[in-house]
N, C-alpha and C. Protein backbone atom coordinates (compact mmCIF):
# COMPACT_ATOMS: atom_id res chain seq x y z
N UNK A 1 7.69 16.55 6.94
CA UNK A 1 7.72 15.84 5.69
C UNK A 1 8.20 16.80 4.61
N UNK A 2 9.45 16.52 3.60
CA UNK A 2 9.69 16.88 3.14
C UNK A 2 9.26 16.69 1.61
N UNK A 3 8.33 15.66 1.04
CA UNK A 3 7.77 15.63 0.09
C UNK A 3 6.81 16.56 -0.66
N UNK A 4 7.32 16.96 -1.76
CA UNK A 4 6.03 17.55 -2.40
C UNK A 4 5.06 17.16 -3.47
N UNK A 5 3.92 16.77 -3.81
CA UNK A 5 3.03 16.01 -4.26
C UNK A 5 2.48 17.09 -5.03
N UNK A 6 2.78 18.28 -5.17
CA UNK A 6 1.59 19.28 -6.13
C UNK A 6 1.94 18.48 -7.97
N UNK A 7 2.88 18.27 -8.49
CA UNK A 7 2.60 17.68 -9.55
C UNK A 7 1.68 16.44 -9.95
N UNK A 8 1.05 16.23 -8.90
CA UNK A 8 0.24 14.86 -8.90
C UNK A 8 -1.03 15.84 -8.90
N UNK A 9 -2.27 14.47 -9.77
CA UNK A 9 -3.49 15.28 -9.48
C UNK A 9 -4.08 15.02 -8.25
N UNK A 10 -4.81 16.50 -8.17
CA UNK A 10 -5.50 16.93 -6.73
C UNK A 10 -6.13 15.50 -5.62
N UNK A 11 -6.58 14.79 -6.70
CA UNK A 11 -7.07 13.45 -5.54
C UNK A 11 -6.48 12.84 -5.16
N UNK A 12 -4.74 12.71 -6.10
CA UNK A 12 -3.93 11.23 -5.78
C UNK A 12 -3.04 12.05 -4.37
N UNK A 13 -3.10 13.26 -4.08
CA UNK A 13 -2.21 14.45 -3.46
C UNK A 13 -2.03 14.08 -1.70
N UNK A 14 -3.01 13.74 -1.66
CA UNK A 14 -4.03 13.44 0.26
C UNK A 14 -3.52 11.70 0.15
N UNK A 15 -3.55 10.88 -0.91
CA UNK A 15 -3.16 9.49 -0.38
C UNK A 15 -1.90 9.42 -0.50
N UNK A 16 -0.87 10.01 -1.54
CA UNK A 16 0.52 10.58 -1.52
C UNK A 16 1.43 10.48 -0.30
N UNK A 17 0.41 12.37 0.32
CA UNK A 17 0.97 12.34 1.41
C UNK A 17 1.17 11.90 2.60
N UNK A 18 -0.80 11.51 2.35
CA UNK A 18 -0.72 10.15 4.01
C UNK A 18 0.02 8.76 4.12
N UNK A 19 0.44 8.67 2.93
CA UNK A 19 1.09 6.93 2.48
C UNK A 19 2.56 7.52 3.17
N UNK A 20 2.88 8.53 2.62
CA UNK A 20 4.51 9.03 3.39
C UNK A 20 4.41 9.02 4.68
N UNK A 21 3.73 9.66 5.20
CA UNK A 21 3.40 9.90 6.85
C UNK A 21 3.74 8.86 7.06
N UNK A 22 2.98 7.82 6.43
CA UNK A 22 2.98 6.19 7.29
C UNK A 22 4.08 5.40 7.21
N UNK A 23 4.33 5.66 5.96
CA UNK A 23 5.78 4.51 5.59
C UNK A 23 6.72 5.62 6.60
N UNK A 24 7.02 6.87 6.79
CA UNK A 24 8.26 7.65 7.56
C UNK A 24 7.66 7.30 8.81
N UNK A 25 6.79 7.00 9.53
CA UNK A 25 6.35 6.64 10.93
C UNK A 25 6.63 5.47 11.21
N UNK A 26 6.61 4.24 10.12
CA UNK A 26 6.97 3.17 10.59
C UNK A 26 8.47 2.74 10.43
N UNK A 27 9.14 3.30 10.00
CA UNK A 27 10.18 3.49 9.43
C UNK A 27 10.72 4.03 11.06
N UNK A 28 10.55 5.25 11.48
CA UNK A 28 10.87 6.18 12.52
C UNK A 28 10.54 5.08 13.68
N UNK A 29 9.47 4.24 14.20
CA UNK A 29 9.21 3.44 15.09
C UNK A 29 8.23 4.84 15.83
N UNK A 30 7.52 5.68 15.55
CA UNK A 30 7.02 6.79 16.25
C UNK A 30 5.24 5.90 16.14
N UNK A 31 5.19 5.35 17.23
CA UNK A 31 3.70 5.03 17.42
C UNK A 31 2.66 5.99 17.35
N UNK A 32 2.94 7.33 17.45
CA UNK A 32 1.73 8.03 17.83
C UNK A 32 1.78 8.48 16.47
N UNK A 33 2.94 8.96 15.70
CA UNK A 33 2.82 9.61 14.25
C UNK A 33 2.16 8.27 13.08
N UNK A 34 2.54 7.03 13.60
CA UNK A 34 1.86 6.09 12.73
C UNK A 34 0.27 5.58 12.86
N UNK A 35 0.00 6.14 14.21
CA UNK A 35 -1.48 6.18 13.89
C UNK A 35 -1.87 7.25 13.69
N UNK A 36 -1.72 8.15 13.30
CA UNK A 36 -1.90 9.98 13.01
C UNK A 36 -2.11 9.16 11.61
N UNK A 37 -0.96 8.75 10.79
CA UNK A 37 -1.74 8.81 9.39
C UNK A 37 -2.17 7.67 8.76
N UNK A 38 -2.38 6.91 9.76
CA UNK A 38 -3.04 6.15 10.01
C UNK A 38 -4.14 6.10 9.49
N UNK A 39 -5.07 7.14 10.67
CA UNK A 39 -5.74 8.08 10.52
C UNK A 39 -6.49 8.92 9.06
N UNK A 40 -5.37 9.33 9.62
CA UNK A 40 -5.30 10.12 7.66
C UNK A 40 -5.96 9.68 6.70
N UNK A 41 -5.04 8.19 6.60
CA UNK A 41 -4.86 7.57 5.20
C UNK A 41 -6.72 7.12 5.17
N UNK A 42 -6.74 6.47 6.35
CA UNK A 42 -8.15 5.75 6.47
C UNK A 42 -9.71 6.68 6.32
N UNK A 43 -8.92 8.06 6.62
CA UNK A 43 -10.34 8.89 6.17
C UNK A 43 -10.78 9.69 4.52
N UNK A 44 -9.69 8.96 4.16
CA UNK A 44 -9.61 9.49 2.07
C UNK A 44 -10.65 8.63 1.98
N UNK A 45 -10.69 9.43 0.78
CA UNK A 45 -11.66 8.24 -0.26
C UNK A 45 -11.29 6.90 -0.69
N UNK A 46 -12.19 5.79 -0.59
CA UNK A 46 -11.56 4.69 -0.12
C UNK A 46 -11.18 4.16 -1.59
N UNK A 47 -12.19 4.60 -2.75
CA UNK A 47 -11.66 4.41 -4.23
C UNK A 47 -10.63 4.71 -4.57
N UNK A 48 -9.89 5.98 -4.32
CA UNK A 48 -8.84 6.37 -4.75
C UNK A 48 -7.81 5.74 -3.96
N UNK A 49 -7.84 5.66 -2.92
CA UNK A 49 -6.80 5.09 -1.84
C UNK A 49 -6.33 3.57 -2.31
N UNK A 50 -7.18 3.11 -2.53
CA UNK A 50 -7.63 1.63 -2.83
C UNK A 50 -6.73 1.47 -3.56
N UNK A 51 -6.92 2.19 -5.03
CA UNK A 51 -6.17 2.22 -6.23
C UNK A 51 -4.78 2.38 -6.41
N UNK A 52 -4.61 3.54 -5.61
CA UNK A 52 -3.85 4.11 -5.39
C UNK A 52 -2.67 2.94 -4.93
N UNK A 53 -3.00 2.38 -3.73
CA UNK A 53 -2.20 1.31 -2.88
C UNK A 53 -2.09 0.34 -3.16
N UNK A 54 -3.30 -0.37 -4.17
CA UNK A 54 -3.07 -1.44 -4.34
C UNK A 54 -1.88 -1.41 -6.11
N UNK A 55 -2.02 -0.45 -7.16
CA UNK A 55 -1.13 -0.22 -7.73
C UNK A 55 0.23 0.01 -7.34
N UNK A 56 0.42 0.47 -6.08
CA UNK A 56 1.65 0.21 -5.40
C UNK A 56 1.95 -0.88 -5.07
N UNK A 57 1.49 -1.57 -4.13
CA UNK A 57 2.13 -2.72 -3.92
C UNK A 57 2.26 -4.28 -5.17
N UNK A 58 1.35 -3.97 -6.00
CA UNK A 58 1.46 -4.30 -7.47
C UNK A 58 2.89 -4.37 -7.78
N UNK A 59 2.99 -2.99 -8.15
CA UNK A 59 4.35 -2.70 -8.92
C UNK A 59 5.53 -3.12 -8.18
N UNK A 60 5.45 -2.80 -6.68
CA UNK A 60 6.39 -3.85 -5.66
C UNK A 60 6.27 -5.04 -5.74
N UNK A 61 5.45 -5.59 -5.80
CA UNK A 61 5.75 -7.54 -5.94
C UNK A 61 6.44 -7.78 -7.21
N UNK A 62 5.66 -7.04 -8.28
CA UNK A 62 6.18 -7.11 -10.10
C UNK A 62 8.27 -7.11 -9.40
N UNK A 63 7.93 -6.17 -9.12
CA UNK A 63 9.53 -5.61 -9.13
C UNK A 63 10.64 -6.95 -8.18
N UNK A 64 9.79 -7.26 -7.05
CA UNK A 64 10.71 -7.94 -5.89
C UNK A 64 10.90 -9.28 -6.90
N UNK A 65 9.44 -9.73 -8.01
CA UNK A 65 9.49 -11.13 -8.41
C UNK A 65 9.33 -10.75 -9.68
N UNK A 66 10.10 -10.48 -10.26
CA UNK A 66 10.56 -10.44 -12.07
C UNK A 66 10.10 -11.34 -12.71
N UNK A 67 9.97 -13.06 -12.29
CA UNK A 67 9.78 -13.62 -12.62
C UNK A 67 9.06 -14.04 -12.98
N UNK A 68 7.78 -13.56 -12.30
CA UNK A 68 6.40 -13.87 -11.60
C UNK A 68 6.22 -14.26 -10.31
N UNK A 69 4.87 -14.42 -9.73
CA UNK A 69 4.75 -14.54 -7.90
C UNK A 69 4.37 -16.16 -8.27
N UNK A 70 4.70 -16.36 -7.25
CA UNK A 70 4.20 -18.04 -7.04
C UNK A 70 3.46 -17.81 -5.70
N UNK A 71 3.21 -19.28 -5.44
CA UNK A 71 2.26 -18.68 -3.97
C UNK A 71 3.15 -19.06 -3.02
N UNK A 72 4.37 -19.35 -2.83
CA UNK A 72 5.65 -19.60 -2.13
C UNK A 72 5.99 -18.51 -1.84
N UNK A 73 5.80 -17.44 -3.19
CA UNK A 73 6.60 -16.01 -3.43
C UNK A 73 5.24 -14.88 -2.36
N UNK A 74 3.85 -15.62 -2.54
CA UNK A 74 2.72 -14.78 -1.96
C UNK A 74 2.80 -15.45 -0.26
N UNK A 75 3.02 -16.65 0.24
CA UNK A 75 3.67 -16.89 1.37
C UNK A 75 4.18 -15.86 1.90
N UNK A 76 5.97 -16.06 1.49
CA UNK A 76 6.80 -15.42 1.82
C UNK A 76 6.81 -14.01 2.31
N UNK A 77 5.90 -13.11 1.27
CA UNK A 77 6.02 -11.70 1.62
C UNK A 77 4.96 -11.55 2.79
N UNK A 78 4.24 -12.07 2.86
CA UNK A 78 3.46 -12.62 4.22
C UNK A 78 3.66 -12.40 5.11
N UNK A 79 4.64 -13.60 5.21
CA UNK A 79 5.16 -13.79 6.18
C UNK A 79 6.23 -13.03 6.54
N UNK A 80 7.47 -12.40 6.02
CA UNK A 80 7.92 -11.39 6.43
C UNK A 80 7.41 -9.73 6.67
N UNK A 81 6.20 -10.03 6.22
CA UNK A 81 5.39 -8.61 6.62
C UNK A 81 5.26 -8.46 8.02
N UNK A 82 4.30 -9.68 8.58
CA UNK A 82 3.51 -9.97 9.87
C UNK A 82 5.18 -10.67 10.58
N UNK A 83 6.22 -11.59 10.47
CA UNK A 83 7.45 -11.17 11.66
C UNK A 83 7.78 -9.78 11.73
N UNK A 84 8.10 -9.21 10.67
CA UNK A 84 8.50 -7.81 10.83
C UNK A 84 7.76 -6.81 11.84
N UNK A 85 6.58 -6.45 11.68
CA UNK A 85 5.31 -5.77 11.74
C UNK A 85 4.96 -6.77 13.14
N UNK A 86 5.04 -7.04 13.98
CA UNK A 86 3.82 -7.70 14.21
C UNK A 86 2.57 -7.43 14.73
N UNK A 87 2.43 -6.27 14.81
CA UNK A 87 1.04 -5.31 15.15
C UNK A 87 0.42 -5.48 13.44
N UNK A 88 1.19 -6.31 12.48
CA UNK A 88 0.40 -6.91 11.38
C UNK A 88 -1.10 -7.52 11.45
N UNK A 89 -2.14 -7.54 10.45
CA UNK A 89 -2.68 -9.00 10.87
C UNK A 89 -2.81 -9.52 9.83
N UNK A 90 -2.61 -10.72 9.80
CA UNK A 90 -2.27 -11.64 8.89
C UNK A 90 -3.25 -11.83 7.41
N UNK A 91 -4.27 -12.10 8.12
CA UNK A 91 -5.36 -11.94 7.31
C UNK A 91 -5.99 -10.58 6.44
N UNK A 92 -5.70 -9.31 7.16
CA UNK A 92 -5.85 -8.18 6.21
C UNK A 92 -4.45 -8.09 5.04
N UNK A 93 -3.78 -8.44 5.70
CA UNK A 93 -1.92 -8.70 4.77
C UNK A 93 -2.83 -9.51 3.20
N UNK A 94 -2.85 -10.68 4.23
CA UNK A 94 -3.30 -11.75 2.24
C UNK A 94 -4.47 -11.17 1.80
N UNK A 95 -5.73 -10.17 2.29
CA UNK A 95 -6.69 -9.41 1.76
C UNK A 95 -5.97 -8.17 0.64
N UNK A 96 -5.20 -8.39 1.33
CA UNK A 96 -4.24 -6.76 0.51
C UNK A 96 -2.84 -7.11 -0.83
N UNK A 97 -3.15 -8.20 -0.91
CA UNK A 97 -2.34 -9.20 -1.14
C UNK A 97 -3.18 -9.59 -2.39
N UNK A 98 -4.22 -10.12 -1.81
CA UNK A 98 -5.13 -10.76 -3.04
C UNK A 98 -5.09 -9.51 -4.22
N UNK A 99 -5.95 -8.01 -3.50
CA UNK A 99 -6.66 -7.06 -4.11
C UNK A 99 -5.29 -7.15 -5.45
N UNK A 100 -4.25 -6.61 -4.49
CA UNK A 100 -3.51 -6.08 -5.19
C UNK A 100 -2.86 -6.70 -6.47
N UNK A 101 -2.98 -8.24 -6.59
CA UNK A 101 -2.60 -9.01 -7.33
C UNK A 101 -3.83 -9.40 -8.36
N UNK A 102 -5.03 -8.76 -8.14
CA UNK A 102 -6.08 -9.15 -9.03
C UNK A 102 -6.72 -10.49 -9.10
N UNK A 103 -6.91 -11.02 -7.58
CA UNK A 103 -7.34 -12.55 -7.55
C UNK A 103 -8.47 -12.43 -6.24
N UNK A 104 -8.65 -11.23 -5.89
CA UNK A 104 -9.77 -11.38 -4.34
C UNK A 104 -10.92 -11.34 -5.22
N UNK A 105 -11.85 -12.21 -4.40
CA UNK A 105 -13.02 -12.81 -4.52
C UNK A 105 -13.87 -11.66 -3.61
N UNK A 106 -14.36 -10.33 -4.23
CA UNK A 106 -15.09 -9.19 -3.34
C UNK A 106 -16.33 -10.01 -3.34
N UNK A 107 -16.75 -10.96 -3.56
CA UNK A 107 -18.37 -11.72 -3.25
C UNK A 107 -18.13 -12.03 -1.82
N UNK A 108 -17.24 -12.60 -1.52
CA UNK A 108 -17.02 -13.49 -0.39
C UNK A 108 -17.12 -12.53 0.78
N UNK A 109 -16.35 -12.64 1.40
CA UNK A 109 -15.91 -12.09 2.88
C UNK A 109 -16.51 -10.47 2.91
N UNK A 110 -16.84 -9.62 3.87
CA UNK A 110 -16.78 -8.50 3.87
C UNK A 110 -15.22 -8.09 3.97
N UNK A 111 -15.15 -6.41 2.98
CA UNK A 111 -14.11 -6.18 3.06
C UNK A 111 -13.60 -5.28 4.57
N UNK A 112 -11.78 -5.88 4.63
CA UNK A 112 -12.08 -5.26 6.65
C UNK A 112 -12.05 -3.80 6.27
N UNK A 113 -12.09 -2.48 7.55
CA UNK A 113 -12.45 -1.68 7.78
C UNK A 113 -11.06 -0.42 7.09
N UNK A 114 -11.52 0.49 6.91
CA UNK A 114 -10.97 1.09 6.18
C UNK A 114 -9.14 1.64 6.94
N UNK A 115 -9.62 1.70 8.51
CA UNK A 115 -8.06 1.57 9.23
C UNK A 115 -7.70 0.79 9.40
N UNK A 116 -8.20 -0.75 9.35
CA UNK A 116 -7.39 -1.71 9.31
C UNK A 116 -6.38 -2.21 7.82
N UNK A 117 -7.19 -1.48 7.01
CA UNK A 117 -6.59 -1.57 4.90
C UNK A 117 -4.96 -0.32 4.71
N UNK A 118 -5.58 0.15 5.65
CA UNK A 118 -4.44 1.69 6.07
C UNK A 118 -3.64 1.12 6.65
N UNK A 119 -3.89 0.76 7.76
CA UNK A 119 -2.74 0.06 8.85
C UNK A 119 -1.79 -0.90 8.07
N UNK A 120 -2.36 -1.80 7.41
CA UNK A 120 -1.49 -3.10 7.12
C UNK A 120 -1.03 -2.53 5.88
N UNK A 121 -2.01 -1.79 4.63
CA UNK A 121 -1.28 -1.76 3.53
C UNK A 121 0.19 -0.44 4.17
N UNK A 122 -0.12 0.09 4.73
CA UNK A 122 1.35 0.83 5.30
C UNK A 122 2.49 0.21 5.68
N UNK A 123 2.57 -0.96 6.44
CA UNK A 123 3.35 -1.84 6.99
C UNK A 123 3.61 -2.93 5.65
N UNK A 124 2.64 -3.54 4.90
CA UNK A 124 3.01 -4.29 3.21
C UNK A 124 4.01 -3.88 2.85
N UNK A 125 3.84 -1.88 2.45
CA UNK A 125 4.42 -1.26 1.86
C UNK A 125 5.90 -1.24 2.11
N UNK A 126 5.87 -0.54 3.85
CA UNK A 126 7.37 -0.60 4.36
C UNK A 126 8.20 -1.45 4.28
N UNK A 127 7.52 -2.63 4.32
CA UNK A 127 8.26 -4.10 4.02
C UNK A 127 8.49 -4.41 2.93
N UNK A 128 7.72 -4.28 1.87
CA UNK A 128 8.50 -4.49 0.48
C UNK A 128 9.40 -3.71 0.01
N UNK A 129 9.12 -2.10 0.56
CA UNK A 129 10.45 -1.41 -0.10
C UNK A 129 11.60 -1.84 0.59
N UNK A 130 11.94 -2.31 1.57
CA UNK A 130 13.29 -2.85 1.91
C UNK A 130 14.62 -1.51 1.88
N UNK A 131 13.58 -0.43 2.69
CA UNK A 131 15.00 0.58 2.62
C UNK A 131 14.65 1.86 1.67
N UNK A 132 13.85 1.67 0.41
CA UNK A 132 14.13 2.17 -0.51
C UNK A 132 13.44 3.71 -0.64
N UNK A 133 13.31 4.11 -1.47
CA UNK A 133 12.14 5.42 -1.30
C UNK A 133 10.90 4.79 -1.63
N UNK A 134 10.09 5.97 -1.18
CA UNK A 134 8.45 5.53 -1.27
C UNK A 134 8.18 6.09 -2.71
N UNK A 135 8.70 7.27 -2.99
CA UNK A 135 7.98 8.24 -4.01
C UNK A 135 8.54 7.78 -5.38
N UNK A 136 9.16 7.21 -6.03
CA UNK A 136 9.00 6.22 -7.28
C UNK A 136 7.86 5.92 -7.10
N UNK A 137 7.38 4.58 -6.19
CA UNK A 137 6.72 3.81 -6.63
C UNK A 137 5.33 4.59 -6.59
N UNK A 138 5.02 5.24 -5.90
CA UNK A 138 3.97 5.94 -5.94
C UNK A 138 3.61 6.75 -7.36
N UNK A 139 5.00 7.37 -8.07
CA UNK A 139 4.41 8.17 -8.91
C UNK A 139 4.58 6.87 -9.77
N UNK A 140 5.02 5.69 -9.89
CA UNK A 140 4.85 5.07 -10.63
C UNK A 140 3.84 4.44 -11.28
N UNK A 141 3.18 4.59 -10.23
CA UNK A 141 1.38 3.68 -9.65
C UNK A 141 0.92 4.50 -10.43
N UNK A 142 0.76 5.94 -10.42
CA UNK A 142 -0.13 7.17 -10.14
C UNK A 142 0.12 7.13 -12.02
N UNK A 143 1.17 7.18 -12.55
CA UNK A 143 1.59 7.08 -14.23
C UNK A 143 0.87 5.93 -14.73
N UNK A 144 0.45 4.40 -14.21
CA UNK A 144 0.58 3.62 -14.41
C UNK A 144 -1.46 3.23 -14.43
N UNK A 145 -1.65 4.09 -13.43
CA UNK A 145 -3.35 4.33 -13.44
C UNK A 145 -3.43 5.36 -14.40
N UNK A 146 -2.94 6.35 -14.89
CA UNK A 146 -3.05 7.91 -15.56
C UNK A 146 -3.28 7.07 -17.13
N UNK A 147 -2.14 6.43 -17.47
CA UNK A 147 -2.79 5.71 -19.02
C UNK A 147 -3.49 4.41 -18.87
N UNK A 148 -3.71 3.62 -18.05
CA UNK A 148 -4.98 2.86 -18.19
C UNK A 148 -6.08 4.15 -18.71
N UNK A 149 -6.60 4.48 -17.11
CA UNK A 149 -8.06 5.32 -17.42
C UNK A 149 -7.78 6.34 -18.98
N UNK A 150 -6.54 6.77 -19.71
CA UNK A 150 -6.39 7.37 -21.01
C UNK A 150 -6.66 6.46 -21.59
N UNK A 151 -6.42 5.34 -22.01
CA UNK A 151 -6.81 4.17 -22.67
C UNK A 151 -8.51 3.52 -22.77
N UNK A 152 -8.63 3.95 -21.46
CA UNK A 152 -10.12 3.00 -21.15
C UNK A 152 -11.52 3.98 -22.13
């Protein structure tokens, strides 16, 4: 991995680099390196990770739907997650889906397990960038949490 993450702070540094691992593993088709950070990703802290990922894929839907998401538009990415992916599962996809869009109901359901939130939000990810780099959106996230909590 050729990324370097030291300009990021020390906590966002470990979900950074395990989010790369994953998106370049699935990307690569290397089964054993995509559960390595897999791995990884799933043994951070699940607050920061959380944040971390779900501000990513945030800023990816914002971006894919300018317009706004409809639930045609929350369908869709769905569903091309889990054809793409299909070691997807469907149901952690729209869990990751909800978080990230600010509409999951945390009363309800238990939330699934911390490698299954790793697994799929890695594969979300790969699929929405469509090619692109990972590390925008990440430091975008990471800028984008930095003045909320300055604000809060």
């Amino acid at each position: 991995m050729t990324e370097s993450w030291r300009h990021l702070p020390p906590p966002a540094r470990p979900v950074a680099a395990a989010t790369t691992a994953a998106v370049t593993a699935v990307r690569s088709g290397s089964r054993d390196d995509f559960e390595e950070a897999v791995a990884g990703l799933a043994a951070l802290e699940a607050t920061h990770t959380g944040l971390i990922l779900g501000t990513t894929l945030r800023l990816l839907l914002e971006d894919g739907n300018p317009d706004g998401l409809t639930a045609d538009d929350v369908r869709e990415t769905l569903g091309s997650c889990v054809r793409t992916h299909p070691e997807a599962n469907p149901q952690v996809v729209l869990w990751l889906l909800a978080g990230a869009l600010g509409v999951l109901d945390e009363d309800g359901d238990e939330a699934p397990k911390p490698e299954a939130l790793a697994r799929n939000a890695a594969l979300l990810i790969t699929d929405l960038l469509a090619g692109r780099a990972l590390s925008p959106w990440l430091t975008g996230a990471l800028t984008e949490i930095q003045h909320t909590q300055l604000n809060d």
